[in-house]
Protein backbone atom coordinates (compact mmCIF):
# COMPACT_ATOMS: atom_id res chain seq x y z
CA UNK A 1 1.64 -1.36 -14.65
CA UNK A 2 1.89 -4.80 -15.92
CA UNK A 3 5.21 -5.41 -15.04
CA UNK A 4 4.37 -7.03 -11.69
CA UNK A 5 1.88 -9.47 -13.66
CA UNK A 6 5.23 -10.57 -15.71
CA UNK A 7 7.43 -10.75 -12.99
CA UNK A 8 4.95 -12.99 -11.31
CA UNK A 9 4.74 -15.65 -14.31
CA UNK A 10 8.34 -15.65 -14.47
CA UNK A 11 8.78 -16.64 -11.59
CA UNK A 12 5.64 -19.15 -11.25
CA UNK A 13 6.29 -19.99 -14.80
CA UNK A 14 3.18 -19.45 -16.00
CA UNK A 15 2.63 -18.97 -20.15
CA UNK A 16 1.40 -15.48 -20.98
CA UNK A 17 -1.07 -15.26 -24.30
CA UNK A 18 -1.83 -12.11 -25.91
CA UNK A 19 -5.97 -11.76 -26.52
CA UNK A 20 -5.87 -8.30 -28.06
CA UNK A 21 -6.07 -8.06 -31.97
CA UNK A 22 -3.89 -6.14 -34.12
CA UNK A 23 -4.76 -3.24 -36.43
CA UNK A 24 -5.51 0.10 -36.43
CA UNK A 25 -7.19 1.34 -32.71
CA UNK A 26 -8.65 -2.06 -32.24
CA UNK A 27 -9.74 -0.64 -28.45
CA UNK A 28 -12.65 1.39 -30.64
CA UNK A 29 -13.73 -2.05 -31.60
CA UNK A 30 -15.25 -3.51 -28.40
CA UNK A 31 -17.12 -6.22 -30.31
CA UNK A 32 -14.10 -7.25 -32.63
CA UNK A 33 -11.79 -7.49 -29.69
CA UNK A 34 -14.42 -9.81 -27.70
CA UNK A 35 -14.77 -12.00 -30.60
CA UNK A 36 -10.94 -12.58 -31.52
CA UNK A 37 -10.40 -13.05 -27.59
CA UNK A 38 -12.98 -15.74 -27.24
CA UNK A 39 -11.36 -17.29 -29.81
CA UNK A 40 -7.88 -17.33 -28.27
CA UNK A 41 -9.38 -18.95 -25.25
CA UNK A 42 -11.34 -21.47 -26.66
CA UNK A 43 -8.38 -22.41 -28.76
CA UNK A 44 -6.34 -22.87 -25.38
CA UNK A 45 -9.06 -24.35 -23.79
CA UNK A 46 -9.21 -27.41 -26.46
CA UNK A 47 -5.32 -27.94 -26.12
CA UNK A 48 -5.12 -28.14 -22.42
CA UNK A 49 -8.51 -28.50 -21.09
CA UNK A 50 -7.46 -29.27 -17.62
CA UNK A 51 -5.68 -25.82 -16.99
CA UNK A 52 -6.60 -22.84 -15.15
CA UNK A 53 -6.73 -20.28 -18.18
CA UNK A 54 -6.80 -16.85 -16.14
CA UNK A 55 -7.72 -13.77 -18.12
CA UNK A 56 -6.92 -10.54 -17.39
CA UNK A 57 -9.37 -7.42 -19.21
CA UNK A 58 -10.92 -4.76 -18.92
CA UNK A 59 -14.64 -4.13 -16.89
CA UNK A 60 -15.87 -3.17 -20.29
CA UNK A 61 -15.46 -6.50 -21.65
CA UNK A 62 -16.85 -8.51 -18.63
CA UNK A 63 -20.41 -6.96 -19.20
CA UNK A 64 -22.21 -10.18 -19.46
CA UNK A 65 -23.49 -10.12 -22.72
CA UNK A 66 -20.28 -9.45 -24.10
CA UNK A 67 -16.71 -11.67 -23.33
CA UNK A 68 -18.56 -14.24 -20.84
CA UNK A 69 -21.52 -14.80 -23.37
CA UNK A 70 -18.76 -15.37 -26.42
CA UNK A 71 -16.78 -17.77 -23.94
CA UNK A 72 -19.98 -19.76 -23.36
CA UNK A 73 -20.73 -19.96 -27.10
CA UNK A 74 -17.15 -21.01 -28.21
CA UNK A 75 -16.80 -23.60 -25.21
CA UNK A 76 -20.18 -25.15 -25.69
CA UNK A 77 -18.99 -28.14 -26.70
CA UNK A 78 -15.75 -28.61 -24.03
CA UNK A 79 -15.89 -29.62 -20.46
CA UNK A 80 -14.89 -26.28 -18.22
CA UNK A 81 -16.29 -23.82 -15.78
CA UNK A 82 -16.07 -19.69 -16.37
CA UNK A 83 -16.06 -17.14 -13.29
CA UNK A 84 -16.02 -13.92 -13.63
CA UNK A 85 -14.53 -11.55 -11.32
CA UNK A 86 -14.74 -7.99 -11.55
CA UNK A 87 -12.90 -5.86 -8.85
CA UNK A 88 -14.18 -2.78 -6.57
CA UNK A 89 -17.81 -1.78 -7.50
CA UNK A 90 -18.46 1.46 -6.94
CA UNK A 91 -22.12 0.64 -6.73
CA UNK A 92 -21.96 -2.73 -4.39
CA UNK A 93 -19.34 -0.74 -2.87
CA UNK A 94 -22.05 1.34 -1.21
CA UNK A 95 -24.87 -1.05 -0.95
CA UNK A 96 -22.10 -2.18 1.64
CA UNK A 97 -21.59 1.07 3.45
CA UNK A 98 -25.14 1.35 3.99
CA UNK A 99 -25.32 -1.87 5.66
CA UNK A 100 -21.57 -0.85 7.44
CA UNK A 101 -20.17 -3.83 5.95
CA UNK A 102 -17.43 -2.46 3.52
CA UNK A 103 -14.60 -3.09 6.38
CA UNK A 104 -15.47 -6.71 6.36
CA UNK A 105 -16.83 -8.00 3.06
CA UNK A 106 -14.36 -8.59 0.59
CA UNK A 107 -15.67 -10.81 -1.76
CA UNK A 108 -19.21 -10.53 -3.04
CA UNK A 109 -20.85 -13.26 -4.67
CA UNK A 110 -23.71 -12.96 -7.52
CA UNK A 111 -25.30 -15.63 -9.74
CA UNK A 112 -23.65 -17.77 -13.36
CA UNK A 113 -20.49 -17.78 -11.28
CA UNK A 114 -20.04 -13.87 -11.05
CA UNK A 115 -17.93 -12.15 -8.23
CA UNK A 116 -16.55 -8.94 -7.13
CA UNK A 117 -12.80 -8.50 -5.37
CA UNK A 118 -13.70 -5.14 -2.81
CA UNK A 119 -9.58 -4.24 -2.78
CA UNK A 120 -9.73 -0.81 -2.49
CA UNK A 121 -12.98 1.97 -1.53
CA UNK A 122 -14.09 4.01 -4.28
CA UNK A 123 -12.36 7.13 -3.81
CA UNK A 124 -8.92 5.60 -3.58
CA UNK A 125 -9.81 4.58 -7.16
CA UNK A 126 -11.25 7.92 -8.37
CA UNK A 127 -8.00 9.86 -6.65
CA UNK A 128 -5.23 7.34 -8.11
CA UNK A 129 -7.07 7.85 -11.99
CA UNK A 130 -6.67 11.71 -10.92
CA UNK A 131 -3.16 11.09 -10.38
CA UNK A 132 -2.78 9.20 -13.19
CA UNK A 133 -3.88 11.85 -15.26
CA UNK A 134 -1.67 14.61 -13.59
CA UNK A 135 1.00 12.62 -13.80
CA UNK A 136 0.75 11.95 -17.76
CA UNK A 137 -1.51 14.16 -19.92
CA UNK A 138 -1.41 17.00 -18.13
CA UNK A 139 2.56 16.86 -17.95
CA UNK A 140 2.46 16.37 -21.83
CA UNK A 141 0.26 19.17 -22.43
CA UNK A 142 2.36 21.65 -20.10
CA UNK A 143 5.79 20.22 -20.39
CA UNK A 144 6.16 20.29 -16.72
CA UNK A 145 6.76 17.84 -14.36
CA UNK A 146 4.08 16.77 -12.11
CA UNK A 147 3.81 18.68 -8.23
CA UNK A 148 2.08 16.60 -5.61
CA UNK A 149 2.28 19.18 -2.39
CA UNK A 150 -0.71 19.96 -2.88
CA UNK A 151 -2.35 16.44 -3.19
CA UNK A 152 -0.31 15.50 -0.21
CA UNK A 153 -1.16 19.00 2.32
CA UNK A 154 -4.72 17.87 1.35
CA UNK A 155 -4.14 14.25 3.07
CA UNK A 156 -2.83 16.36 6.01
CA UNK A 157 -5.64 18.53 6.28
CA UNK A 158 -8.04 15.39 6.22
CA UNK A 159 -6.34 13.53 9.07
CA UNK A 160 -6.30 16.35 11.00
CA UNK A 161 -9.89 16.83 11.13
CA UNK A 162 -10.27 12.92 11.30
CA UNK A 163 -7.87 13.64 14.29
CA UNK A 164 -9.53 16.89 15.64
CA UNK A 165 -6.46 18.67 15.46
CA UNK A 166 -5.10 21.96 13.98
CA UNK A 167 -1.59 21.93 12.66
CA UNK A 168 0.09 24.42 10.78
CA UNK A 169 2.25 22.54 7.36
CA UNK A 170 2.87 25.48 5.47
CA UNK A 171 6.54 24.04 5.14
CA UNK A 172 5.67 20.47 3.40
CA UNK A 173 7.69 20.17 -0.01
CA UNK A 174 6.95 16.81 -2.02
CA UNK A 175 9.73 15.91 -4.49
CA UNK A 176 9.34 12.57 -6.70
CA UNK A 177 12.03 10.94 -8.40
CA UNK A 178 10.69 12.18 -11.89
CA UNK A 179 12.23 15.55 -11.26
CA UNK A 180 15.93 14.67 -11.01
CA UNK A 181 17.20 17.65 -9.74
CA UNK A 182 14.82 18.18 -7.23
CA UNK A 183 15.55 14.66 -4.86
CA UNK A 184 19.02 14.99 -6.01
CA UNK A 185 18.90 18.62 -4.07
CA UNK A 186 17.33 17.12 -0.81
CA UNK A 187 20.19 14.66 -0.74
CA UNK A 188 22.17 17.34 -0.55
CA UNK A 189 20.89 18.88 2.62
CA UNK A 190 21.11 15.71 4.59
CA UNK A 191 24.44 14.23 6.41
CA UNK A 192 26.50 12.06 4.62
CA UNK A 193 25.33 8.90 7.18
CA UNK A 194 21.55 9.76 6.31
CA UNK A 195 22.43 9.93 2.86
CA UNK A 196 23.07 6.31 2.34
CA UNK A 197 19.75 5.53 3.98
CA UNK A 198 17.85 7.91 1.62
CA UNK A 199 19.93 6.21 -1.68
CA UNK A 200 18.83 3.03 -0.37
CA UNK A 201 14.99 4.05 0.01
CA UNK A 202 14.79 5.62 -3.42
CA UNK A 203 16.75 2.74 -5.10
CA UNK A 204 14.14 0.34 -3.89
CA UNK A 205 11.10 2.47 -4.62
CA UNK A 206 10.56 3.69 -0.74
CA UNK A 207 8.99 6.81 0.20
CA UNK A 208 10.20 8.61 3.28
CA UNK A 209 10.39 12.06 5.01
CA UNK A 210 12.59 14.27 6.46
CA UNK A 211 11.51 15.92 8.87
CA UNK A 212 14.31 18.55 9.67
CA UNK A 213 13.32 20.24 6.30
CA UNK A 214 9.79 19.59 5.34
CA UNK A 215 10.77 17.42 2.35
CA UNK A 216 8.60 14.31 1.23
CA UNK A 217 9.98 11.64 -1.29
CA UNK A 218 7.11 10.15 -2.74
CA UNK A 219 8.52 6.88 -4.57
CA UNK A 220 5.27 6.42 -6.20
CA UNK A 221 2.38 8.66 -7.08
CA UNK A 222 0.11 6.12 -5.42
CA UNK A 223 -2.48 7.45 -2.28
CA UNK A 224 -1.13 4.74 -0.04
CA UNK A 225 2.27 6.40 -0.08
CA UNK A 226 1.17 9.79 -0.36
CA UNK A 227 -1.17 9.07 3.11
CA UNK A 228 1.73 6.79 4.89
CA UNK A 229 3.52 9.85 4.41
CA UNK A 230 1.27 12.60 5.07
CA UNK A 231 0.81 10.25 8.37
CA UNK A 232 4.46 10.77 8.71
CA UNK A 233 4.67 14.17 8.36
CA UNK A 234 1.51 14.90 10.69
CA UNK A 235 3.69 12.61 13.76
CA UNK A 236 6.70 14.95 13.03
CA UNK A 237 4.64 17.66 13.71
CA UNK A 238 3.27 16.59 16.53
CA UNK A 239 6.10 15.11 18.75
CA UNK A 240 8.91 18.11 17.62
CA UNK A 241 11.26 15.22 15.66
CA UNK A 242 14.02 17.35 14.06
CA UNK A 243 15.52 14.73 12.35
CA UNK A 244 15.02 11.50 10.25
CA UNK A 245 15.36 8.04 13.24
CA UNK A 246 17.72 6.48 11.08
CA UNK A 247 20.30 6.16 13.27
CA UNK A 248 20.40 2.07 13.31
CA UNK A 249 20.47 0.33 15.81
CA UNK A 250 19.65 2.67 18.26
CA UNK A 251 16.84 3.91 16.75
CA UNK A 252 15.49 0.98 14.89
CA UNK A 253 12.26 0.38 17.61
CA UNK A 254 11.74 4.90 16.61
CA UNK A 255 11.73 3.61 13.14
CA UNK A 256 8.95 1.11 13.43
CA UNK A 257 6.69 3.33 15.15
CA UNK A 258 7.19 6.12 12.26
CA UNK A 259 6.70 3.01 10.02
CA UNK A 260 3.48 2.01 12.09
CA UNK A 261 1.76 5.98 12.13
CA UNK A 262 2.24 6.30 8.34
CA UNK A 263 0.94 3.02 7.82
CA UNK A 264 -2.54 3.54 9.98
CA UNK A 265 -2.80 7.07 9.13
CA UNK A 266 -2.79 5.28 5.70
CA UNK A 267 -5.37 3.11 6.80
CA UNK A 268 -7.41 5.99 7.98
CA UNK A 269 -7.62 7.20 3.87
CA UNK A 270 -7.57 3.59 2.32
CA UNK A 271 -9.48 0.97 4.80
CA UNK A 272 -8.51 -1.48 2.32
CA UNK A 273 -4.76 -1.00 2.41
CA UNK A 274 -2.83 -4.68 3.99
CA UNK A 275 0.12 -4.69 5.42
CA UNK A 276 2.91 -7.31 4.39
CA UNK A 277 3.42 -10.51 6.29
CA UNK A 278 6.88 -11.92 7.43
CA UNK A 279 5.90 -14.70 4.43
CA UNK A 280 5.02 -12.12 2.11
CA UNK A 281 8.32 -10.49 2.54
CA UNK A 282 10.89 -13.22 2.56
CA UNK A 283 11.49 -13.36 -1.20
CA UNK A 284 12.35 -9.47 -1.02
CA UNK A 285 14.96 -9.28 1.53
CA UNK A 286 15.98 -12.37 3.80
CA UNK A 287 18.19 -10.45 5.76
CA UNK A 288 15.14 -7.95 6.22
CA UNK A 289 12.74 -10.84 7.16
CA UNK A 290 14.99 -11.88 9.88
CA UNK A 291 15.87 -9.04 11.20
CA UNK A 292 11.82 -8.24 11.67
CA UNK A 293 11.07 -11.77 12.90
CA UNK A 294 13.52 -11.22 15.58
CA UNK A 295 12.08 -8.27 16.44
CA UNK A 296 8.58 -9.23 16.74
CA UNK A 297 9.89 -12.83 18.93
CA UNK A 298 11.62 -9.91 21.07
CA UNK A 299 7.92 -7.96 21.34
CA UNK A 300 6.49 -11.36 22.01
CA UNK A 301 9.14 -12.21 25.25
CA UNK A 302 8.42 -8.93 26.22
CA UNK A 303 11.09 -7.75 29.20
CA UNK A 304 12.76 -4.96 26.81
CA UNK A 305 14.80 -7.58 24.97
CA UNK A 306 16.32 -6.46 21.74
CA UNK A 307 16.38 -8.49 19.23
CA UNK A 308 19.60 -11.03 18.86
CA UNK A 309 19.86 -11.04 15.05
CA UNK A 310 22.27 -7.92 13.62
CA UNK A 311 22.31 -7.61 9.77
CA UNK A 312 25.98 -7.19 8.37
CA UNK A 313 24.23 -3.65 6.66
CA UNK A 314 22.56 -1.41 8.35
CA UNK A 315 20.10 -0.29 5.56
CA UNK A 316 18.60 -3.54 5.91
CA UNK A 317 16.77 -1.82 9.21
CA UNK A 318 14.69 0.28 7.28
CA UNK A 319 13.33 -2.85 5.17
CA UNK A 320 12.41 -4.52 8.79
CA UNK A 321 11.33 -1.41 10.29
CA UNK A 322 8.41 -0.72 7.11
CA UNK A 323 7.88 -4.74 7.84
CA UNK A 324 7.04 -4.96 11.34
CA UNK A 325 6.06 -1.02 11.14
CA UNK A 326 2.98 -1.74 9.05
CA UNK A 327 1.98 -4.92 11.42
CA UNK A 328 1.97 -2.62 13.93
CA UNK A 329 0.35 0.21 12.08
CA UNK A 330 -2.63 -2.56 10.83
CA UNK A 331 -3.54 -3.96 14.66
CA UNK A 332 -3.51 -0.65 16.05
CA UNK A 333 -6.12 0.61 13.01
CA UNK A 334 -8.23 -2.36 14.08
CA UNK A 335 -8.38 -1.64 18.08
CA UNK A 336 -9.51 2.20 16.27
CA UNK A 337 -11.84 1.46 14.09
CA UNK A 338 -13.67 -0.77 16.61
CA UNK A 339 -13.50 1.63 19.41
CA UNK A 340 -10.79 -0.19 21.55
CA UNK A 341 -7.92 1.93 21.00
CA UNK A 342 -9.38 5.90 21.55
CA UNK A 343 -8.49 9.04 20.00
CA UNK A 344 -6.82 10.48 22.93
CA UNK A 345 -4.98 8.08 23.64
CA UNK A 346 -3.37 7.41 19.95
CA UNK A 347 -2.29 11.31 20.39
CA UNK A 348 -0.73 11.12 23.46
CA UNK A 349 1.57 8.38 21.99
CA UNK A 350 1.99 10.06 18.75
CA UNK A 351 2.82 13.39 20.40
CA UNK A 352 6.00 11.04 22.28
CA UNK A 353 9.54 11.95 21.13
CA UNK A 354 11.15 8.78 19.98
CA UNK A 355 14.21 9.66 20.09
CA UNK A 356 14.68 10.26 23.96
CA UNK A 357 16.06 7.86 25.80
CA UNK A 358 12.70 6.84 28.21
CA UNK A 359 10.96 6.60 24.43
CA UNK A 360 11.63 2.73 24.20
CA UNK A 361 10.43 1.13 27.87
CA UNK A 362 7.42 3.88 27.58
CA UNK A 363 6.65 2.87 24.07
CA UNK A 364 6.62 -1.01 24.62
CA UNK A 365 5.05 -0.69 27.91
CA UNK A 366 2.04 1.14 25.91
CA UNK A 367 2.35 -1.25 23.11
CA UNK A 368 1.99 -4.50 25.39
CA UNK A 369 -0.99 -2.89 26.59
CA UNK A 370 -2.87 -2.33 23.52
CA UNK A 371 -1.96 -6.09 22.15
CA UNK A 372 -3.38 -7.45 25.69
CA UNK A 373 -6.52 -5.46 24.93
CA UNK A 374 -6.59 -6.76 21.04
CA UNK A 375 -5.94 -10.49 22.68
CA UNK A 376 -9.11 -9.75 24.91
CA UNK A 377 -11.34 -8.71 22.14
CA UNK A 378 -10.46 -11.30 20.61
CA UNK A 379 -11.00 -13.96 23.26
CA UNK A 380 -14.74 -12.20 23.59
């Protein structure tokens, strides 16, 4: 879980500094560890005292009396400024949801330079510790591999009565890339030209679903990818898809829209969840980038253009497709959430078979509309 931290001084170049002592389970020593950290920092401090030194540690240690109180001490006599920032407070978490602010605060701001980071609601953080646990002591206590159908039906049944709707998913199968043989046997029961879109999604750590069988790849045990695809799953269900819209380019604009229902449905469990920008992504996948820029100047010209940029590989679709999908999938959440885009009305498009021909014109058509409205909101 750090990985992503090295990856990103690597390629910022940052310098990374270990605060943690050694010794026998130094974590039991809360005091010990604050103290020899403080240190570190200090020392750091005094040799560059005009850099940003950004530490990364635990909640425990941010308790004011403890790490920012040693900091203080130590850097008494240096010129510098400490924040702290702690992320997603359970308890100002709420004090926000009684006030119906949690979809729009995201940084709180308390006195001696303390903040909170709101990233993520409470019981996104509760579930993925649950998962967590699941996935590692409980697999080393029973020497099995960890099942998430069940954790995944559940996300079902909860957009279904978010969505007033009864659905029957007694067929849903979750396989995860720990349990070799298991993904390895859904690749067999897909076509050879699906096939190289499925390699492609589990090589870079994509989820996806297939809807002809029931089977779920979750890439990660994470609840954004478990709801995108429970999201999935639940549009399956309700327009009669029979098999996975990966059939590029025809079915590229199909693709987005299953990219955009996972992604709000996602939305719907995990308010917090953002979607990636065409900046975000660029590093990733140029190819990608363009091909979802394109697509989105097309959207913007409106008159059923397609977009003029082709990638010379056709996997590079999907990476657009989850792009411009979760765009999609974020603006439509808003119009939701603040009453502009109804219930009704989100079912009657969800319930549309994207892979018949009319699918496209209707889809844009319905599309345009919804932007106009957002555009109008916006204006007011």
């Amino acid at each position: 879980n750090y990985r992503p931290l090295f990856d990103l001084a690597r390629t910022r170049k940052f310098r990374l500094v270990g605060i943690s002592p050694k010794g026998p389970r130094p974590w039991k020593e809360l005091r010990r560890r604050d103290e020899f950290a403080a240190r570190i920092i200090e020392g750091w401090h005094r040799k560059h005292p005009q850099a940003l030194i950004y530490v990364i540690v635990g909640d425990l240690h941010l308790a004011e009396r403890h790490l920012p109180l040693l900091v203080r001490r130590t850097m008494a006599d240096h010129q510098g400024k400490l924040i702290t920032i702690l992320q997603n407070s359970e308890h100002l978490y709420f004090r926000l949801a009684k006030r119906r602010r949690e979809h729009t605060a995201e940084v709180m701001k308390s006195a001696n330079g303390r903040y909170c980071v709101l990233s993520s609601p409470p019981w996104v953080k509760w579930q993925s510790y649950l998962m967590f646990l699941e996935n590692s002591f409980d697999r080393n206590l029973e020497g099995d591999e960890a099942d998430y159908t069940d954790f995944v039906s559940s996300l079902v049944a909860f957009l279904c009565e978010e969505f007033r709707i009864t659905l029957e998913y007694d067929d849903l199968t979750v396989v995860s890339p720990e349990v070799e043989e298991s993904w390895l046997a859904v690749l067999g029961k897909v076509s050879r030209g699906d096939r190289r879109y499925a390699h492609d999604l589990i090589r870079n750590d994509q989820s996806f679903h297939l809807p002809a069988s029931g089977f779920l790849f979750l890439a990660r045990p994470s609840i954004n990818h478990a709801a995108h695809l429970a999201g999935q799953y639940l549009h399956a269900k309700l327009c009669g898809l029979n098999r996975a819209t990966w059939n590029f380019p025809k079915d590229f604009e199909a693709q987005i829209w299953r990219e955009a229902v996972g992604f709000f449905c996602s939305k719907v469990v995990n308010h917090k969840r953002k979607s990636d920008t065409l900046t975000e992504s660029k590093p990733r996948n140029p190819e990608a980038v363009r091909v979802a820029l394109a697509q989105r100047l097309s959207e913007v010209e409106g008159g059923g253009r397609r977009p003029r940029f082709r990638p010379r590989r056709p996997e590079v679709f999907l990476e657009a497709a989850r792009i411009v999908g979760s765009i999609h999938g974020e603006r439509l959440y808003s119009l939701y959430r603040i009453g502009r885009l109804t219930l009704n009305d989100l079912l009657e498009e969800m319930k549309r078979d994207p892979l018949k021909k009319e699918f496209r014109n209707q889809h844009r058509t319905w599309l345009e509309a919804k932007w106009k409205k957002s555009q109008a909101w916006g204006r007011r």
